[in-house]
N, C-alpha and C. Protein backbone atom coordinates (compact mmCIF):
# COMPACT_ATOMS: atom_id res chain seq x y z
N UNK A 1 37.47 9.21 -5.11
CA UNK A 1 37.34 8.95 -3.68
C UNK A 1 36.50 7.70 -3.46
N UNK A 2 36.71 6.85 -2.86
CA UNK A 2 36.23 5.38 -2.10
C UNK A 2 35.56 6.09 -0.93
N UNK A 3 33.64 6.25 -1.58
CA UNK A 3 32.94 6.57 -0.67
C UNK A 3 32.76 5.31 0.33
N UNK A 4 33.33 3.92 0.35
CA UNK A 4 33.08 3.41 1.11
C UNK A 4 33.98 2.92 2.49
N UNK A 5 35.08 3.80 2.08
CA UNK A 5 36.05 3.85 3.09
C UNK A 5 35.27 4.50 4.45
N UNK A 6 34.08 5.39 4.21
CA UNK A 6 33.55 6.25 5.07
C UNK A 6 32.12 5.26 5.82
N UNK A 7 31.66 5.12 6.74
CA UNK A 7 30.39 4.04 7.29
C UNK A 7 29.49 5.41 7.29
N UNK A 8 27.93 5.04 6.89
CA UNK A 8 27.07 5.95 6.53
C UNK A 8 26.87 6.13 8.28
N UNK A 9 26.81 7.17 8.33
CA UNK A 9 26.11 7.91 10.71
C UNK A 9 24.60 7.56 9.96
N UNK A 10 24.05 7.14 11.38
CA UNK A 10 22.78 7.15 11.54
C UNK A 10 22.06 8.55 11.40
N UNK A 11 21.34 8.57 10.95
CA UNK A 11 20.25 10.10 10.95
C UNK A 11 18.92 9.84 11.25
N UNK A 12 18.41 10.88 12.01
CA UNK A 12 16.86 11.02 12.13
C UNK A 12 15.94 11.12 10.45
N UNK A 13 16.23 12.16 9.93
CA UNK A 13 15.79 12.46 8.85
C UNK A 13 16.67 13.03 7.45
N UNK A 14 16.62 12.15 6.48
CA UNK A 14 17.51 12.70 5.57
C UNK A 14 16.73 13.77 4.75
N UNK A 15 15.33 13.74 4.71
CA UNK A 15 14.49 14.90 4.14
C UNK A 15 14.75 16.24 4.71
N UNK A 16 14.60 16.78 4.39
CA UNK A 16 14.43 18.68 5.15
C UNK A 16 13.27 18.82 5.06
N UNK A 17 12.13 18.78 4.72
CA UNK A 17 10.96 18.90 4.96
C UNK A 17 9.25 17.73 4.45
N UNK A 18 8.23 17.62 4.67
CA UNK A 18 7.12 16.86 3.92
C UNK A 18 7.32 15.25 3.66
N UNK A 19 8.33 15.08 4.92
CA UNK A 19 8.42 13.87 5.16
C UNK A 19 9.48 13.28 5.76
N UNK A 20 9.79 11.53 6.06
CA UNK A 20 10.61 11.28 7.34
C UNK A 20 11.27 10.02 6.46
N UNK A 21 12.36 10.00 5.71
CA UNK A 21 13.54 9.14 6.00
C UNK A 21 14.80 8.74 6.75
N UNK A 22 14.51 7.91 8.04
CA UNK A 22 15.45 7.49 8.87
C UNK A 22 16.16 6.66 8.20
N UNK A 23 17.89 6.90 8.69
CA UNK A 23 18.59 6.23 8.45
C UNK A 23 19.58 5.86 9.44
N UNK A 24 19.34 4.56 9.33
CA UNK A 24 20.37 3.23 10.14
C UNK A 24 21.69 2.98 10.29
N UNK A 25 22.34 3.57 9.25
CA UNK A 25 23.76 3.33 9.11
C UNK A 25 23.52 1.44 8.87
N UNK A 26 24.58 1.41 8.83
CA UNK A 26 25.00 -0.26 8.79
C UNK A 26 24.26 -1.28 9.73
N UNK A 27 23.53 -1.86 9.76
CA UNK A 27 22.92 -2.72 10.77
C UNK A 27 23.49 -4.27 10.79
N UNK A 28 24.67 -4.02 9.74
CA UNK A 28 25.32 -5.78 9.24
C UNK A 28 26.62 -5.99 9.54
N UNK A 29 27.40 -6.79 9.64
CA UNK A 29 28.83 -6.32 10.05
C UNK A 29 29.03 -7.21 7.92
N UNK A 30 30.45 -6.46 7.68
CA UNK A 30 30.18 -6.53 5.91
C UNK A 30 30.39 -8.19 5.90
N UNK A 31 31.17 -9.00 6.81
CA UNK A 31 30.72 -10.96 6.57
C UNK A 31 29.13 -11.01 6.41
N UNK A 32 28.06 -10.37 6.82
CA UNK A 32 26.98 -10.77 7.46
C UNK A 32 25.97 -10.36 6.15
N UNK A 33 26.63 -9.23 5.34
CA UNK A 33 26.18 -8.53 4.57
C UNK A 33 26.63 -9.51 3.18
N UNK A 34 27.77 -9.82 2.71
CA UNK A 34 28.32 -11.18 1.60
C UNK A 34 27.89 -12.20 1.70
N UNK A 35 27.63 -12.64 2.98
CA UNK A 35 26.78 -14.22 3.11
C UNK A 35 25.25 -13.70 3.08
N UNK A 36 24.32 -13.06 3.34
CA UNK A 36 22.93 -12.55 3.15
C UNK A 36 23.14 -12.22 1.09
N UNK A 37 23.68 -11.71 0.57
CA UNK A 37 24.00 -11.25 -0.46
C UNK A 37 23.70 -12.73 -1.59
N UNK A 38 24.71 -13.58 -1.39
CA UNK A 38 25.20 -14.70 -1.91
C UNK A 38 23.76 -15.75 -1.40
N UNK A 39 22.95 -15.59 -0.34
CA UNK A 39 21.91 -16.12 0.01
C UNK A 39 20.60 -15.56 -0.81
N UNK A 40 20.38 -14.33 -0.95
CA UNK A 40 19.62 -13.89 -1.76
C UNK A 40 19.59 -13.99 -2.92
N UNK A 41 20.94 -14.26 -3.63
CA UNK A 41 21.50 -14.50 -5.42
C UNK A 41 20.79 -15.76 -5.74
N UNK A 42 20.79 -16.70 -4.52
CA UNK A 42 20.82 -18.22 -5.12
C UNK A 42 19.65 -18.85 -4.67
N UNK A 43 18.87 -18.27 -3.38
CA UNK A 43 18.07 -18.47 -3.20
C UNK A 43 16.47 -18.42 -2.96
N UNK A 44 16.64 -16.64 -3.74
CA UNK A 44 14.95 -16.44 -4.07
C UNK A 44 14.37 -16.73 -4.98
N UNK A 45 12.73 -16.58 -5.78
CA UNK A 45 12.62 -16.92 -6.93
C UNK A 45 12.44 -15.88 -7.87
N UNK A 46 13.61 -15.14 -8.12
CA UNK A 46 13.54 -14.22 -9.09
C UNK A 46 13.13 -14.22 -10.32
N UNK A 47 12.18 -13.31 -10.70
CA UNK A 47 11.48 -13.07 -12.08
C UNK A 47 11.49 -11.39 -12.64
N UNK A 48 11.91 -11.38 -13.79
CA UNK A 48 11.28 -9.82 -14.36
C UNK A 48 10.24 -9.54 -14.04
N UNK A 49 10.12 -8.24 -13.70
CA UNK A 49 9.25 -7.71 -12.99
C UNK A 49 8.20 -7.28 -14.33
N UNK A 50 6.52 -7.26 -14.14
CA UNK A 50 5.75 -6.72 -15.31
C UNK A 50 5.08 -5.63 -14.92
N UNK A 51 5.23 -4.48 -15.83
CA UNK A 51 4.57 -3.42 -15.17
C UNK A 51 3.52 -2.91 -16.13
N UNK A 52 2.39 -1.68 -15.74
CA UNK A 52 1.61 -1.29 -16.94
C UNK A 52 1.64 0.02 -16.55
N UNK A 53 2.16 0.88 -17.77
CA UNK A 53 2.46 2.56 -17.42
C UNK A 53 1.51 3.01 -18.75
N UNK A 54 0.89 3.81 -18.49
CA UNK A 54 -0.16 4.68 -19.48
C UNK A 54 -0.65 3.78 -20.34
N UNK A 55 -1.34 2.57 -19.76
CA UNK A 55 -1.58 1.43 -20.62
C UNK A 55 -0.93 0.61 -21.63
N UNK A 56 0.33 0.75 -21.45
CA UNK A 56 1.55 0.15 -21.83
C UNK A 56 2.22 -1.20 -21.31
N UNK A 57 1.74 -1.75 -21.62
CA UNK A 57 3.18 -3.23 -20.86
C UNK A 57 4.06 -3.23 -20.91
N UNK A 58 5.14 -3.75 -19.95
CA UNK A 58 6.25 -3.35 -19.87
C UNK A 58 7.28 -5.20 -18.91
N UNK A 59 8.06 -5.20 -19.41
CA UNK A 59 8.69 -6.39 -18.62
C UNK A 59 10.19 -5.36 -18.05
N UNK A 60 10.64 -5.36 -17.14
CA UNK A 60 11.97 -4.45 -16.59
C UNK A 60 13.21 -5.52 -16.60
N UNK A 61 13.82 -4.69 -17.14
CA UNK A 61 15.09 -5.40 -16.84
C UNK A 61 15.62 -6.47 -15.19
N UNK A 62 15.48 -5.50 -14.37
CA UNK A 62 15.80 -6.09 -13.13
C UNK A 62 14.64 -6.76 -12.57
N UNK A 63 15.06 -7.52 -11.68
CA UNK A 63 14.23 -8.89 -11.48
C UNK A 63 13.60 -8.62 -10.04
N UNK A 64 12.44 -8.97 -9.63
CA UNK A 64 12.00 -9.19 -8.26
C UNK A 64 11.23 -10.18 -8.07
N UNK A 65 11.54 -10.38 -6.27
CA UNK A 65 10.53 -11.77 -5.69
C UNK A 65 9.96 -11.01 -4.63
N UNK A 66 8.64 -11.54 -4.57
CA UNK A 66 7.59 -11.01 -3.34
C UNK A 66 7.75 -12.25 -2.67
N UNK A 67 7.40 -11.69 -1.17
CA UNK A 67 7.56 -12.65 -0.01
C UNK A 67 6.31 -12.25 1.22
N UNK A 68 5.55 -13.03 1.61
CA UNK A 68 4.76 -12.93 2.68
C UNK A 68 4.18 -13.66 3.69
N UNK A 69 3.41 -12.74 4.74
CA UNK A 69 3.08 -13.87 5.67
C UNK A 69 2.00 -14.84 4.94
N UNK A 70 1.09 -14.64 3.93
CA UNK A 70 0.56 -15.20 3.04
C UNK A 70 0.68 -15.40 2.01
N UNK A 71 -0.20 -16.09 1.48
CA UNK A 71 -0.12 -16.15 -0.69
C UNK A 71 -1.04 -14.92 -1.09
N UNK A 72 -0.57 -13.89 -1.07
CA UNK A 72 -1.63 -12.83 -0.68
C UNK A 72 -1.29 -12.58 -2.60
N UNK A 73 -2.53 -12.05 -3.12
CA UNK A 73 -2.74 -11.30 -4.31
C UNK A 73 -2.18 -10.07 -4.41
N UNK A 74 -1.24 -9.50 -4.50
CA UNK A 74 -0.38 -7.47 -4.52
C UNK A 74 -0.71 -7.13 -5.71
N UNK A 75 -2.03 -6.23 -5.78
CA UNK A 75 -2.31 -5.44 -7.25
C UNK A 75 -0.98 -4.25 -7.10
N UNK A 76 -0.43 -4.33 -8.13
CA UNK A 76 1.25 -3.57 -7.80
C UNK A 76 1.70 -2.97 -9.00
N UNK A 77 1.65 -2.00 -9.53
CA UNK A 77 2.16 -1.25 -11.10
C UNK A 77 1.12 -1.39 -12.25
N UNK A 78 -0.36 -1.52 -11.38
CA UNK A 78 -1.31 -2.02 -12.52
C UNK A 78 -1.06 -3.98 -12.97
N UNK A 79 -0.57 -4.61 -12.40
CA UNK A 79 -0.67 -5.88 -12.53
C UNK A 79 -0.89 -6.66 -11.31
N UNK A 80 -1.06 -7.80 -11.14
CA UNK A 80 -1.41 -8.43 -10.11
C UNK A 80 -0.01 -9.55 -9.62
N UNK A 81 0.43 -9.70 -8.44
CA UNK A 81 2.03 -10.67 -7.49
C UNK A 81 1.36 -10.85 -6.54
N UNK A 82 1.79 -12.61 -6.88
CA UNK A 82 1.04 -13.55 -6.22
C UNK A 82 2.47 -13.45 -4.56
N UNK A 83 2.34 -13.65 -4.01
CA UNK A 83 3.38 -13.46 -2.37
C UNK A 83 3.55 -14.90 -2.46
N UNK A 84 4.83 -15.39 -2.14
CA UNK A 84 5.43 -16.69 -1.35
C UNK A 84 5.73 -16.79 -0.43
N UNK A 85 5.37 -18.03 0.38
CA UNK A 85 6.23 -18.21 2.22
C UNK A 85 7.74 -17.68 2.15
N UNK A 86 7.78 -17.39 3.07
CA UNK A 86 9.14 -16.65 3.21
C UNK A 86 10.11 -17.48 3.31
N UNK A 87 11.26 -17.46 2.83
CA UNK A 87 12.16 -18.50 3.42
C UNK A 87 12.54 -18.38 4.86
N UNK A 88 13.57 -19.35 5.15
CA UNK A 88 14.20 -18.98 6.87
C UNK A 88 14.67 -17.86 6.44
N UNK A 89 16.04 -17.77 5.73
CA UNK A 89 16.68 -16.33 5.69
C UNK A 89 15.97 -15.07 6.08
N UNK A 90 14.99 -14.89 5.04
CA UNK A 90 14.22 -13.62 5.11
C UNK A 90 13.49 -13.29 6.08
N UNK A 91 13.13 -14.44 6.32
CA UNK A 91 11.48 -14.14 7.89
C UNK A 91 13.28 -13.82 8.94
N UNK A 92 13.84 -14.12 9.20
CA UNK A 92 14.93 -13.78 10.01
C UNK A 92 15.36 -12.39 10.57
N UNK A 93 15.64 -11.61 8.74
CA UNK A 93 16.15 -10.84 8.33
C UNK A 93 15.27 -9.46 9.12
N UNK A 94 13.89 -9.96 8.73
CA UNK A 94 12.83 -9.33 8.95
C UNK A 94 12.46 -9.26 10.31
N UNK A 95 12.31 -10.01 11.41
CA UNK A 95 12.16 -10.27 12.78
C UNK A 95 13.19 -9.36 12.96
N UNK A 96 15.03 -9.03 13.11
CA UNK A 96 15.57 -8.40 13.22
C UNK A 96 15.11 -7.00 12.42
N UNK A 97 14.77 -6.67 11.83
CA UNK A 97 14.38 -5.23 11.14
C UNK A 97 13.09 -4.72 11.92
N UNK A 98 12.39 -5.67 12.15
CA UNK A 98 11.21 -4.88 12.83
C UNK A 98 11.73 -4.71 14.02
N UNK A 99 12.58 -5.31 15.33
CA UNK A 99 12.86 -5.02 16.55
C UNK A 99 13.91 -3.80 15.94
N UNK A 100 14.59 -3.51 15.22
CA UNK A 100 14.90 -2.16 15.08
C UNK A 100 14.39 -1.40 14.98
N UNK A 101 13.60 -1.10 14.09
CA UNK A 101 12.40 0.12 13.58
C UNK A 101 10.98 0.29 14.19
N UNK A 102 10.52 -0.80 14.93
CA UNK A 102 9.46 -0.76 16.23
C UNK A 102 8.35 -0.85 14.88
N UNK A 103 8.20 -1.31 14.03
CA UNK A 103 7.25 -1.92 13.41
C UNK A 103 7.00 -3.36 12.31
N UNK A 104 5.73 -4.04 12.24
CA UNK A 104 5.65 -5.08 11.99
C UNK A 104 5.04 -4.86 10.52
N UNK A 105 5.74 -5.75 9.31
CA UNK A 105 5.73 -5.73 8.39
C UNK A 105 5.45 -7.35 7.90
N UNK A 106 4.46 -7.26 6.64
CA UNK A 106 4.41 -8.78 6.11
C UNK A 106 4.68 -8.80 4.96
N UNK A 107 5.15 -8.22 4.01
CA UNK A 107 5.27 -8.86 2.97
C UNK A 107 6.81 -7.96 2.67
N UNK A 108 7.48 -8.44 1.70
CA UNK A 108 8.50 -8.05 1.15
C UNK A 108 9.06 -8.37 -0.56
N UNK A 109 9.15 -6.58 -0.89
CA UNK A 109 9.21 -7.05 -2.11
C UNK A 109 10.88 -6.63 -2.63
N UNK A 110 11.76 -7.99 -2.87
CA UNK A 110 12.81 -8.02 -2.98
C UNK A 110 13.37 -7.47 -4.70
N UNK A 111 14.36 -6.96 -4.69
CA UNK A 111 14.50 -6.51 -6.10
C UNK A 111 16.08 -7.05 -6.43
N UNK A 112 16.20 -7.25 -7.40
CA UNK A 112 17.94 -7.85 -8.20
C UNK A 112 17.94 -6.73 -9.54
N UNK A 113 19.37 -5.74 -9.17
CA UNK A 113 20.05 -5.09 -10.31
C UNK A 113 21.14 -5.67 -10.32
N UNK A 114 21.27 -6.92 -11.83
CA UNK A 114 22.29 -7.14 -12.28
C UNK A 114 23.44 -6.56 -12.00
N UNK A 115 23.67 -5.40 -12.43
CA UNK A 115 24.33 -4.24 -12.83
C UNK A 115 24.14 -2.66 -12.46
N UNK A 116 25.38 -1.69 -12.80
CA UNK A 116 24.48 -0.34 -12.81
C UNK A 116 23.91 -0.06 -14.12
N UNK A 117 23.94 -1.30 -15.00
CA UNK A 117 22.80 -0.33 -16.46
C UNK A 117 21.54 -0.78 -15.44
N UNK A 118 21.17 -1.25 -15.13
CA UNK A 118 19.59 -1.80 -14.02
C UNK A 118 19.66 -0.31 -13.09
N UNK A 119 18.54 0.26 -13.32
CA UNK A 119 17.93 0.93 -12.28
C UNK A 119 16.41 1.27 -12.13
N UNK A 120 15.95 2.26 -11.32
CA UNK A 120 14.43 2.68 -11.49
C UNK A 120 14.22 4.02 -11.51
N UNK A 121 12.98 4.19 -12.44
CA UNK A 121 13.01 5.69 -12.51
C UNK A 121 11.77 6.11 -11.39
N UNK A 122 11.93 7.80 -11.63
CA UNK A 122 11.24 8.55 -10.13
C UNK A 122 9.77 7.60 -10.10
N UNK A 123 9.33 7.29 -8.58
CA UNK A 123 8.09 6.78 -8.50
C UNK A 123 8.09 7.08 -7.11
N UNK A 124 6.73 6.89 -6.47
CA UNK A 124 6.44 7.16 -5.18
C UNK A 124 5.52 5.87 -4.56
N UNK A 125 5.97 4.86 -3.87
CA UNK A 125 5.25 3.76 -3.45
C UNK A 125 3.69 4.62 -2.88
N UNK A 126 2.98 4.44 -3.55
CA UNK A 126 1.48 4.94 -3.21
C UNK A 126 0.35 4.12 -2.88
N UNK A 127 0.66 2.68 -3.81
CA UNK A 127 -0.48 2.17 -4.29
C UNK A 127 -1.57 2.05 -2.95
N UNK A 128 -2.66 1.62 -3.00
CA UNK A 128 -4.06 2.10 -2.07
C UNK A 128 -3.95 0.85 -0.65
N UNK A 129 -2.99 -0.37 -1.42
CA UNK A 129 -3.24 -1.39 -0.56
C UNK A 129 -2.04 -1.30 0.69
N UNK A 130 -1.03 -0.34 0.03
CA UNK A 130 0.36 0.17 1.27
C UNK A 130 -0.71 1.40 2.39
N UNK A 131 -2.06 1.58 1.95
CA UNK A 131 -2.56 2.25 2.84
C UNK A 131 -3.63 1.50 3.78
N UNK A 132 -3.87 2.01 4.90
CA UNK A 132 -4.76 1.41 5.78
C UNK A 132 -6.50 2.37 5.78
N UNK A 133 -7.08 1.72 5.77
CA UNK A 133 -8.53 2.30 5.59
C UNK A 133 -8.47 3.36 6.83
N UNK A 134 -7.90 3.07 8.13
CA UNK A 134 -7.57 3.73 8.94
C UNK A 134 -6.76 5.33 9.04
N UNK A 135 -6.22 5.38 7.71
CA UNK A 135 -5.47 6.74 7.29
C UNK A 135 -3.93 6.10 8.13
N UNK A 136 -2.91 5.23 8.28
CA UNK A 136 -2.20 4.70 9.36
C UNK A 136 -1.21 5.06 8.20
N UNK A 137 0.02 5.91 8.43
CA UNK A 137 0.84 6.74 7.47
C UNK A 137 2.18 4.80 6.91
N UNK A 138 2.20 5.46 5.69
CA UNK A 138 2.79 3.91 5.26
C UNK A 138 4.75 3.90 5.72
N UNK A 139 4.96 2.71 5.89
CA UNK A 139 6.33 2.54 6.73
C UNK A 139 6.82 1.44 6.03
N UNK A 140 7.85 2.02 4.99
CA UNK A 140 8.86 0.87 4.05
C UNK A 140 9.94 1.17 4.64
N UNK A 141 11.01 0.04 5.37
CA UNK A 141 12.02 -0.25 5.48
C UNK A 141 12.82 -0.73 4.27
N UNK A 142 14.04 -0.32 3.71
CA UNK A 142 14.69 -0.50 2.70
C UNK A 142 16.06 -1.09 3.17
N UNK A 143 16.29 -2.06 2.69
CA UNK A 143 18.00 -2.80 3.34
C UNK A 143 18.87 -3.04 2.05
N UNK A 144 19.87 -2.79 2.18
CA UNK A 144 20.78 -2.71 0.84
C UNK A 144 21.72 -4.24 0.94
N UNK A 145 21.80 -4.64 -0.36
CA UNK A 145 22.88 -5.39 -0.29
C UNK A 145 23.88 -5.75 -1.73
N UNK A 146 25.22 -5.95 -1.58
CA UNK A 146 26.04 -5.77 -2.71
C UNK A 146 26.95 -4.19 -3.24
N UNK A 147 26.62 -3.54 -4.44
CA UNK A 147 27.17 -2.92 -5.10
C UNK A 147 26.80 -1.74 -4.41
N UNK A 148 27.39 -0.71 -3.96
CA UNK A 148 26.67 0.75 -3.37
C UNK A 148 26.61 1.49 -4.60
N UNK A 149 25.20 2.50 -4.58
CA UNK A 149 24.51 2.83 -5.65
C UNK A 149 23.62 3.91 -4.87
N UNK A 150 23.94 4.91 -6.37
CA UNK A 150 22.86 6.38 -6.08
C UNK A 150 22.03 5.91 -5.76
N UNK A 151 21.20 6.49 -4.46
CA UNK A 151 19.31 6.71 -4.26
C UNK A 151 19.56 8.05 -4.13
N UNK A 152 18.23 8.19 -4.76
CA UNK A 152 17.86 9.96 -4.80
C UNK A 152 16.13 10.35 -4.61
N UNK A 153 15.74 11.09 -3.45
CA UNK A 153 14.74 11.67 -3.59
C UNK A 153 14.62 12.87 -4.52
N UNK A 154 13.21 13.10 -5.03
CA UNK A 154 12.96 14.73 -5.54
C UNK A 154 11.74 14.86 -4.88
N UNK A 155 11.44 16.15 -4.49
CA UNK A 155 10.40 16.54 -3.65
C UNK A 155 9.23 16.88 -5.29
N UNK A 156 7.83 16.27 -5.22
CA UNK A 156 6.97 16.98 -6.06
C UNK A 156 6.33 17.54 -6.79
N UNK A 157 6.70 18.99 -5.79
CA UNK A 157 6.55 20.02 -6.25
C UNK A 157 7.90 21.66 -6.06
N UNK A 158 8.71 21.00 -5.08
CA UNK A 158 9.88 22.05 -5.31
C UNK A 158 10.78 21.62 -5.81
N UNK A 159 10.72 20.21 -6.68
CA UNK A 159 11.82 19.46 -7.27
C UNK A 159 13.43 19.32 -6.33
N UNK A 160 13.49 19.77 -5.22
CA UNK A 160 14.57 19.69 -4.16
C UNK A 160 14.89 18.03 -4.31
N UNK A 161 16.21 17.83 -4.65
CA UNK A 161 16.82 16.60 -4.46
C UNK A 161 17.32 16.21 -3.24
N UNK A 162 17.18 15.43 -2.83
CA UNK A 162 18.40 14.66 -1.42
C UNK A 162 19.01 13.37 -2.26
N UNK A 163 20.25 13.50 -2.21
CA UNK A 163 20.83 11.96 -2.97
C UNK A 163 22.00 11.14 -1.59
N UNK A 164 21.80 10.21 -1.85
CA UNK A 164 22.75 9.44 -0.63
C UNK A 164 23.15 8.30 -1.82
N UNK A 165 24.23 7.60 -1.01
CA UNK A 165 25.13 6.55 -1.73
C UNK A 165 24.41 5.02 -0.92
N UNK A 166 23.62 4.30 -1.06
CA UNK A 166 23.27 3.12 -0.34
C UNK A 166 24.47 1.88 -0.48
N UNK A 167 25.03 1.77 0.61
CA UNK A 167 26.13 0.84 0.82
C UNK A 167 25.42 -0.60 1.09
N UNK A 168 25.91 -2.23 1.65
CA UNK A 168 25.94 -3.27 1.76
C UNK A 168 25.76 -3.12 3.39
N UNK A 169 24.75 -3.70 3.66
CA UNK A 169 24.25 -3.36 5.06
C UNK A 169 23.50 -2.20 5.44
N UNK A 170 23.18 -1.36 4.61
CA UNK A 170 22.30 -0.33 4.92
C UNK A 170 21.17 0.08 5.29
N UNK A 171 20.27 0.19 5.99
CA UNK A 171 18.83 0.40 5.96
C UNK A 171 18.38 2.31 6.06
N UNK A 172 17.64 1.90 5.37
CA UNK A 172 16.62 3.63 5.78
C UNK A 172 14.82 2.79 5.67
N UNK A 173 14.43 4.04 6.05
CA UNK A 173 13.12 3.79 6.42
C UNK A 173 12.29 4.68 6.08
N UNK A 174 11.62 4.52 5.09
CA UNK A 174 10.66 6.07 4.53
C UNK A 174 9.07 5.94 5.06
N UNK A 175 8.80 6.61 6.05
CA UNK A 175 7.48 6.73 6.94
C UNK A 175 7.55 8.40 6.86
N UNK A 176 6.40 8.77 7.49
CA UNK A 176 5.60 10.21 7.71
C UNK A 176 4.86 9.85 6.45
N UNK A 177 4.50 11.42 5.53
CA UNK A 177 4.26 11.80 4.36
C UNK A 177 5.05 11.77 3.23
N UNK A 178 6.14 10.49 3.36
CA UNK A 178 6.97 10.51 2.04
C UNK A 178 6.88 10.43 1.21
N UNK A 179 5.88 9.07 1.02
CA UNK A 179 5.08 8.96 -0.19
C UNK A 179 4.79 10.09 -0.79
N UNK A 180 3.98 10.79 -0.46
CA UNK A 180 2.76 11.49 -0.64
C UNK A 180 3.34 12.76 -1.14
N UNK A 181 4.44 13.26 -0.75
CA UNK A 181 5.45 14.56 -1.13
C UNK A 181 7.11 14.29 -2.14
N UNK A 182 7.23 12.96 -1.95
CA UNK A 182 8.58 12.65 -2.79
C UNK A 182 8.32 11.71 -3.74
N UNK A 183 9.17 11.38 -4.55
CA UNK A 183 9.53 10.35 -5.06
C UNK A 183 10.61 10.02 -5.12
N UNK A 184 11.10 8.71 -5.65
CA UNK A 184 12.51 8.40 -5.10
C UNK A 184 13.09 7.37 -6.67
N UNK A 185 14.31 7.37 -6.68
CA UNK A 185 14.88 6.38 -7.84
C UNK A 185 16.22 6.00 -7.14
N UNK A 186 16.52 4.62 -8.12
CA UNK A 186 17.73 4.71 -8.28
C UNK A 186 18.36 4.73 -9.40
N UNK A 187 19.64 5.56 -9.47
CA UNK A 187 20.17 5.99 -10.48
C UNK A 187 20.95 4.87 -11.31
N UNK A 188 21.57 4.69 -12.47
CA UNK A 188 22.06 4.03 -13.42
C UNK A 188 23.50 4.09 -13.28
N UNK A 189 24.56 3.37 -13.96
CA UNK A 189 25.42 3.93 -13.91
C UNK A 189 26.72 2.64 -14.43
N UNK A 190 27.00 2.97 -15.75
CA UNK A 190 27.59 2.25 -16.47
C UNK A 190 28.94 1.79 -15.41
N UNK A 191 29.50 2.37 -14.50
CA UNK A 191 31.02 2.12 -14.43
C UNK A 191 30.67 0.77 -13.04
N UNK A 192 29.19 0.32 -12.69
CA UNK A 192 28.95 -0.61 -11.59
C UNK A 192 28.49 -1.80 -12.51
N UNK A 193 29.54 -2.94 -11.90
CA UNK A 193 29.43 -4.28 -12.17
C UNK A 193 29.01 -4.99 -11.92
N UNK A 194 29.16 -4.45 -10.15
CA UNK A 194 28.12 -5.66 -9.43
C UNK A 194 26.93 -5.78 -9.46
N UNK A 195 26.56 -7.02 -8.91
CA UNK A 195 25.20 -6.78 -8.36
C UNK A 195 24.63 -6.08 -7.04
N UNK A 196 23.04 -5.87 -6.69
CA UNK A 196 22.85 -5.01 -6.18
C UNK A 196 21.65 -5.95 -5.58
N UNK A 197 21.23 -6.31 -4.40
CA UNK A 197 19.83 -6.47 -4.03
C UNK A 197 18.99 -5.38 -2.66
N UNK A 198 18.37 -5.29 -3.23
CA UNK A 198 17.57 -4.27 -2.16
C UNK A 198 16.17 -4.88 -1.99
N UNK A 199 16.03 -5.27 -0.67
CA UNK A 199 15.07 -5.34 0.19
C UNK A 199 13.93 -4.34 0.67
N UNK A 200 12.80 -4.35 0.42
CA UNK A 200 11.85 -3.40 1.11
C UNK A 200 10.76 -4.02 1.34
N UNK A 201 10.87 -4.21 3.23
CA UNK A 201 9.45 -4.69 4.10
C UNK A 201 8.34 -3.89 3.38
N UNK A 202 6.98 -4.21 3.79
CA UNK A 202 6.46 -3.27 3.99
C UNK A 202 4.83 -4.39 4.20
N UNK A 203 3.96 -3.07 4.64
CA UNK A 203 2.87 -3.40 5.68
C UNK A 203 1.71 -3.71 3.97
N UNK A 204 1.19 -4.77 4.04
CA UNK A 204 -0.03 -4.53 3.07
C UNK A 204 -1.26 -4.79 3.40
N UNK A 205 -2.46 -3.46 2.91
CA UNK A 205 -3.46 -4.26 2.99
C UNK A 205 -4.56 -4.71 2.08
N UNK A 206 -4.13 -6.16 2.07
CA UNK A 206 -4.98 -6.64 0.60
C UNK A 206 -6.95 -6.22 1.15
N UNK A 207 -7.03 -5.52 0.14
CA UNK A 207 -8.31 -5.12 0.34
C UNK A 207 -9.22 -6.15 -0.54
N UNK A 208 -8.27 -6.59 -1.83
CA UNK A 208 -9.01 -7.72 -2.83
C UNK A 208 -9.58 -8.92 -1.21
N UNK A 209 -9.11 -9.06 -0.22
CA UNK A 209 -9.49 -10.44 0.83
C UNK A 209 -10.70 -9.49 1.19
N UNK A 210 -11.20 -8.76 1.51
CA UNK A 210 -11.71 -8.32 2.29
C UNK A 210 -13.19 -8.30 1.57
């Protein structure tokens, strides 16, 4: 079956409980979504991403570029990403995403899966600087573009899955307690060729400035 014969409905919440993923349905018409696509391939500065897991180094297969309203320092997986001016495209992209979702976001950390062997395993965006000293609950907007590809939450502690198919033009938005109760991946999957870029705003606060 050609899940993409079907356009994802908007939803309030794709969680059932301990947290709030809204979803957008399509916010792109699919021209708008191939030319953003083909703009992102050629024109960010993509690098392997470096991570440090149980004091381990690690370089990932799939590639990401950070983008911000500053050259801000992002302590991020135990390593330190330096932020770049945004291009036109993106600051664009972004002005339209926040008048959708009624919030203001500065930095963005863009990701490139080659392929479906490229994916990520379960993690929960936590780190201290996506939080506000204020307790102000954290709000990642996620925008899809290219190849449609498993995302899957697991809850915790009742291991409850929610899985959705993220299409080319897609957004969801993980705010409430999502963090804090899920984690989320995306899945692998030998029989996808394309490429895949996924976008996620999000609010930071560099506490290293402060």
């Amino acid at each position: 079956m050609n899940f993409e014969l079907f356009e994802p409905e908007a939803q309030a919440n794709l969680l059932p409980y301990d947290g709030v993923v809204q979803d957008f349905g399509l916010i792109l018409t699919p021209e708008q979504s191939e030319q953003y696509l083909h703009y992102f391939l050629t024109r960010l500065a993509w690098q392997h991403d470096e991570v440090i897991l149980h004091g381990r180094y690690y370089q990932t297969e799939r590639k990401v570029a950070w983008y911000g309203d500053e050259n801000y320092p992002y302590h991020y997986s135990g390593t330190f990403k330096q932020a770049q001016q945004w291009t036109p495209g993106l600051f664009r992209l972004k002005q339209h995403i926040e008048k959708l979702v009624g919030y203001s976001f500065n930095s963005c950390l863009a990701n490139l899966y080659e392929n479906g062997t490229q994916g990520v395993g379960w993690h929960s965006d936590d780190e201290p600087a996506l939080v506000s000293k204020a307790g102000l609950e954290t709000v990642i907007a996620s925008l899809s573009f290219g190849a449609t590809r498993k995302f899957s939450f697991k809850h915790k502690t009742t291991q409850q899955k929610v899985d959705l198919l993220l299409q080319s033009g897609q957004l969801i938005v993980m705010c409430g307690n999502t963090q804090q109760y899920w984690k989320h991946a995306l899945m692998k999957s030998s029989k996808i060729i394309q490429p895949r870029v996924n976008l996620t705003f999000r609010y930071f606060y560099p506490y290293e400035k402060l």
